[in-house]
N, C-alpha and C. Protein backbone atom coordinates (compact mmCIF):
# COMPACT_ATOMS: atom_id res chain seq x y z
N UNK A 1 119.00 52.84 128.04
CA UNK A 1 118.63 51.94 129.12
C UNK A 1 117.70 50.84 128.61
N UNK A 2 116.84 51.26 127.57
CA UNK A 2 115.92 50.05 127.63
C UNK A 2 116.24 49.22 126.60
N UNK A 3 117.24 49.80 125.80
CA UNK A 3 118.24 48.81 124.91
C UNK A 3 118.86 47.61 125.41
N UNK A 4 119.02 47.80 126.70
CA UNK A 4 119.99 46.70 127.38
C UNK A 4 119.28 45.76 127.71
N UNK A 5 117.79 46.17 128.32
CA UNK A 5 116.48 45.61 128.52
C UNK A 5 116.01 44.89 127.20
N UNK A 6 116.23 44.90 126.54
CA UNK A 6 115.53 44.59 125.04
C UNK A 6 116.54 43.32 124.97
N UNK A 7 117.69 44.09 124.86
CA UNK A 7 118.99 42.70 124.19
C UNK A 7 119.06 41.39 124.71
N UNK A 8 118.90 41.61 126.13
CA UNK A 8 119.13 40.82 127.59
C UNK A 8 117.85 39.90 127.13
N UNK A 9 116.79 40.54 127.15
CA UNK A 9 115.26 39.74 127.03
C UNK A 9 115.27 38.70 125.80
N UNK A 10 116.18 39.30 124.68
CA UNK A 10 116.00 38.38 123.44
C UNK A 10 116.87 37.35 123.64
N UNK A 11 118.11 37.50 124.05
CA UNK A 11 119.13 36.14 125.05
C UNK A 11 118.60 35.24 125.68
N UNK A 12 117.68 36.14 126.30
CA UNK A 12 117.45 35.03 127.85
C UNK A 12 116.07 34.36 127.21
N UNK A 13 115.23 34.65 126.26
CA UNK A 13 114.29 33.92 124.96
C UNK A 13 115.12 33.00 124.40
N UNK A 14 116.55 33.52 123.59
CA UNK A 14 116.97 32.03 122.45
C UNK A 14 117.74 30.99 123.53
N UNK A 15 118.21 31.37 124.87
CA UNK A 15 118.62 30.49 125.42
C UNK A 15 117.86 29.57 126.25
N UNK A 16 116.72 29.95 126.74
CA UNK A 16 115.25 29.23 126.85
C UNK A 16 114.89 28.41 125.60
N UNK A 17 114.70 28.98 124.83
CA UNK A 17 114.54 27.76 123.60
C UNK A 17 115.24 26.81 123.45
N UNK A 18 116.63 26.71 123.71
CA UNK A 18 117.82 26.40 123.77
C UNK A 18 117.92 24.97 124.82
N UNK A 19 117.65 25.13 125.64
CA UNK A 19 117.08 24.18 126.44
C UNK A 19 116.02 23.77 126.35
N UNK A 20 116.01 22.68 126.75
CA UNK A 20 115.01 21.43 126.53
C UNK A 20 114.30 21.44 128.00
N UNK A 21 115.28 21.76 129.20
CA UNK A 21 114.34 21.46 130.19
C UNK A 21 114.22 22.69 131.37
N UNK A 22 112.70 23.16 131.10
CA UNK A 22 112.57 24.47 131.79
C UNK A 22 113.28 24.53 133.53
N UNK A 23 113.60 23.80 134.15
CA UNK A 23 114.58 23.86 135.40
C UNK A 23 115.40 24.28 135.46
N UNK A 24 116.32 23.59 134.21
CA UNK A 24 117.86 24.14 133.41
C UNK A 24 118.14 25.51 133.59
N UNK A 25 117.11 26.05 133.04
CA UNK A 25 117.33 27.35 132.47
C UNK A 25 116.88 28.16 133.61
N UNK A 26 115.63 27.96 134.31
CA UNK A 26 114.76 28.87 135.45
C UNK A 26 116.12 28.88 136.51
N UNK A 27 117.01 27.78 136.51
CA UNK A 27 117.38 28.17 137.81
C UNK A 27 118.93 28.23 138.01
N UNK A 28 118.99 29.14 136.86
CA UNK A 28 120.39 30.28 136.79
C UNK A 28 119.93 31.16 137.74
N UNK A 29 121.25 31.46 138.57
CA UNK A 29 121.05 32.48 139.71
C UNK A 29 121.43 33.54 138.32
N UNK A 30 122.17 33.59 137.84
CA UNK A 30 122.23 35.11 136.54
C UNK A 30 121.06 35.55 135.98
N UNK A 31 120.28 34.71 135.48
CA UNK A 31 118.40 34.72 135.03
C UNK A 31 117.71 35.82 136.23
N UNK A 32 118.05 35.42 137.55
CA UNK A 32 117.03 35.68 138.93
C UNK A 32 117.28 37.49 138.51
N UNK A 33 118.87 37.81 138.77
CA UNK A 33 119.73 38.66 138.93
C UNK A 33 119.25 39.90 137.43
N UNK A 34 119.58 39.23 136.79
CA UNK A 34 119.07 39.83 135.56
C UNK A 34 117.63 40.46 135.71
N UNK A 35 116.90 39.78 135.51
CA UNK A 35 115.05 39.72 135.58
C UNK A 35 115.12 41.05 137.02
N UNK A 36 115.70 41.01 138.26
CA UNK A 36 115.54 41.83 139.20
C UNK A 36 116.17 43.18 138.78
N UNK A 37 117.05 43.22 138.01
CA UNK A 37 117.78 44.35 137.67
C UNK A 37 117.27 45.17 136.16
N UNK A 38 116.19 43.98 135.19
CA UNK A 38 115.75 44.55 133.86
C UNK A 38 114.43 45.40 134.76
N UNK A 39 114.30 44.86 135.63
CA UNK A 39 113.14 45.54 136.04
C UNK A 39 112.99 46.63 136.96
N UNK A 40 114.21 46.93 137.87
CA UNK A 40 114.38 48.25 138.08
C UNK A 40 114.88 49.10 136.89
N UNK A 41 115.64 48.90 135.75
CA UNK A 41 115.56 49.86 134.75
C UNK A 41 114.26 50.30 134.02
N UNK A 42 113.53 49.63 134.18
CA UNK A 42 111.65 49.44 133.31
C UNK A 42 111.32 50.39 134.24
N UNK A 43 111.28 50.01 135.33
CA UNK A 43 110.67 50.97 136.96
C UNK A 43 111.01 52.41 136.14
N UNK A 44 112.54 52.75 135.78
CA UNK A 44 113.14 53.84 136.07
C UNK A 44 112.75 54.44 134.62
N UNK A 45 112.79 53.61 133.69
CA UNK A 45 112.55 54.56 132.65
C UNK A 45 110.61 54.97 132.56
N UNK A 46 110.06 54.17 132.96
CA UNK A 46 108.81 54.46 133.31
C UNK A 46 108.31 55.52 133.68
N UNK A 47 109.05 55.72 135.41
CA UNK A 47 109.10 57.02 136.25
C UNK A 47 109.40 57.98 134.95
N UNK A 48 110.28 58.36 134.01
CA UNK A 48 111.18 59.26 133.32
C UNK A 48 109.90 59.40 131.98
N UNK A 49 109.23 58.50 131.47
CA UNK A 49 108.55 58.84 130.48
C UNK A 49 106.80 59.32 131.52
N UNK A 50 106.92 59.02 132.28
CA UNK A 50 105.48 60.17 133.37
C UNK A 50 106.11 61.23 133.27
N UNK A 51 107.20 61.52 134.04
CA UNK A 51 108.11 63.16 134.10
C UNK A 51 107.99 63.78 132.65
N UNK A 52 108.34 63.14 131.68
CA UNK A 52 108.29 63.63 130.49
C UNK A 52 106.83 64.16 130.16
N UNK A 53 106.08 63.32 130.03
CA UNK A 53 104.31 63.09 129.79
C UNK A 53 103.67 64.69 130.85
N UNK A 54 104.34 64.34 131.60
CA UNK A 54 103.72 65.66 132.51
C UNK A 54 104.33 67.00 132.54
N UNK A 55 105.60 67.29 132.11
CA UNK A 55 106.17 68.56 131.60
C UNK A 55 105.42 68.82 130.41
N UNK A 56 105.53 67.76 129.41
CA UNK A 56 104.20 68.29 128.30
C UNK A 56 103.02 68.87 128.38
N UNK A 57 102.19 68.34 129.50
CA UNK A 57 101.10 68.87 130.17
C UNK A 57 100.98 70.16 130.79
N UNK A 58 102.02 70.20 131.29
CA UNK A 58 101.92 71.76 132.27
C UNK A 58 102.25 72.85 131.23
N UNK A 59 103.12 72.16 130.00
CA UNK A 59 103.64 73.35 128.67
C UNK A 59 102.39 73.21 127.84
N UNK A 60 101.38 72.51 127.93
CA UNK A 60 100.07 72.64 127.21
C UNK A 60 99.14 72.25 128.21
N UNK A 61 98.15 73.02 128.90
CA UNK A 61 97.36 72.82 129.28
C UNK A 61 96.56 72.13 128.75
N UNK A 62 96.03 72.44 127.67
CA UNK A 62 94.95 71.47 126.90
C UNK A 62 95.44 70.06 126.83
N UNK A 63 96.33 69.67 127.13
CA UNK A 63 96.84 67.91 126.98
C UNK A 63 96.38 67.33 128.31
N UNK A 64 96.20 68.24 129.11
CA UNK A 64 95.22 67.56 130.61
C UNK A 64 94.22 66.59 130.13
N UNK A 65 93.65 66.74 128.96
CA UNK A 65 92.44 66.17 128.86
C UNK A 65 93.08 64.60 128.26
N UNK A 66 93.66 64.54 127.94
CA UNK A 66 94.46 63.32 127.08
C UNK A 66 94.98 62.57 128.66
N UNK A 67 94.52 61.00 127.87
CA UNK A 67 95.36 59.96 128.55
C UNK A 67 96.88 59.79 128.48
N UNK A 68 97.73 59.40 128.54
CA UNK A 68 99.21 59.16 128.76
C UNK A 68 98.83 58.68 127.14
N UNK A 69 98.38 57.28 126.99
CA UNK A 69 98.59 56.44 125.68
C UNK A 69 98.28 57.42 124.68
N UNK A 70 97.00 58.17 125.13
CA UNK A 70 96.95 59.27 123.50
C UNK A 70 97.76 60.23 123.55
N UNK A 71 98.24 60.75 124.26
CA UNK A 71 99.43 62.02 124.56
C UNK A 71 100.46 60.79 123.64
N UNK A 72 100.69 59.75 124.19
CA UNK A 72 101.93 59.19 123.52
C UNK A 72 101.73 59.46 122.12
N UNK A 73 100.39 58.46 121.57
CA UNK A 73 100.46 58.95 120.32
C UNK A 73 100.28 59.75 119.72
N UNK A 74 100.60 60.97 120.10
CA UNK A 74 100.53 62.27 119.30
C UNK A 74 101.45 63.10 119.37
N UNK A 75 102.71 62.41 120.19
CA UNK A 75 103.95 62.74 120.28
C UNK A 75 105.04 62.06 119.40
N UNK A 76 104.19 60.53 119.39
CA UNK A 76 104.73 59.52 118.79
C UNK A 76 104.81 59.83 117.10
N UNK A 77 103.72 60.83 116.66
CA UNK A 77 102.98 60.69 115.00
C UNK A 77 103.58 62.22 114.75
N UNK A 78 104.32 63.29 115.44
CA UNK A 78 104.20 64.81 115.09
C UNK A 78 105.09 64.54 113.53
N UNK A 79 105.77 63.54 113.01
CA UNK A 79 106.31 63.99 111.76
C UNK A 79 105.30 63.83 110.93
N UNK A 80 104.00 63.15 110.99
CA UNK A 80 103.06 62.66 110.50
C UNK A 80 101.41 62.98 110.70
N UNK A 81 101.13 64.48 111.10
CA UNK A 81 99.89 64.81 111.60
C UNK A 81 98.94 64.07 111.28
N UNK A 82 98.80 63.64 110.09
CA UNK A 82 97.56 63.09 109.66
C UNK A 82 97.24 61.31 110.17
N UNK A 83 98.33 60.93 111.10
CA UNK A 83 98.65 59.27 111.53
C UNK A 83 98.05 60.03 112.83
N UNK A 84 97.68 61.27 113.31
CA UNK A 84 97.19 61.39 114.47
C UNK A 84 95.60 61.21 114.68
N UNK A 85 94.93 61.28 113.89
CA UNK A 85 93.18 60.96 114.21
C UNK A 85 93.24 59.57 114.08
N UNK A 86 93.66 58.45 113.68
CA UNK A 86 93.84 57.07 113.82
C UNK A 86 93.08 56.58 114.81
């Protein structure tokens, strides 16, 4: 999902560059459409990485104490223990 989000975003960047005059480009009804739809997938994978973040939590109590961002990174670093005190 957030691949599509990624690809779409780097398009809709070189074709902005691409044009010379920010109107041109702002006022593609496909741009509006897009932008409303990259962002219910963001919404959704969002929701899905909390769900994730919090099954971790309840399978380790001790991760209660951790923020989301440091839980990330210490999920993010497990091939690499020692990239975890950073």
């Amino acid at each position: 999902m957030y691949k599509q989000v990624d690809t779409r975003w780097k398009k809709n960047t070189t074709d902005a560059q691409t044009k010379k005059k920010v109107y041109n480009f702002c006022s593609v009804e496909k741009l509006n459409n897009d932008l409303k739809e990259d962002m219910a997938i963001l919404e959704k994978v969002q929701k899905n990485l909390e769900n994730y973040l919090n099954m971790k939590k309840t399978n380790f109590a001790r991760l209660y104490f951790l923020s989301d961002d440091e839980l990330l990174k210490i999920l993010s670093n497990t091939k690499d223990p020692r990239n975890i005190n950073d």
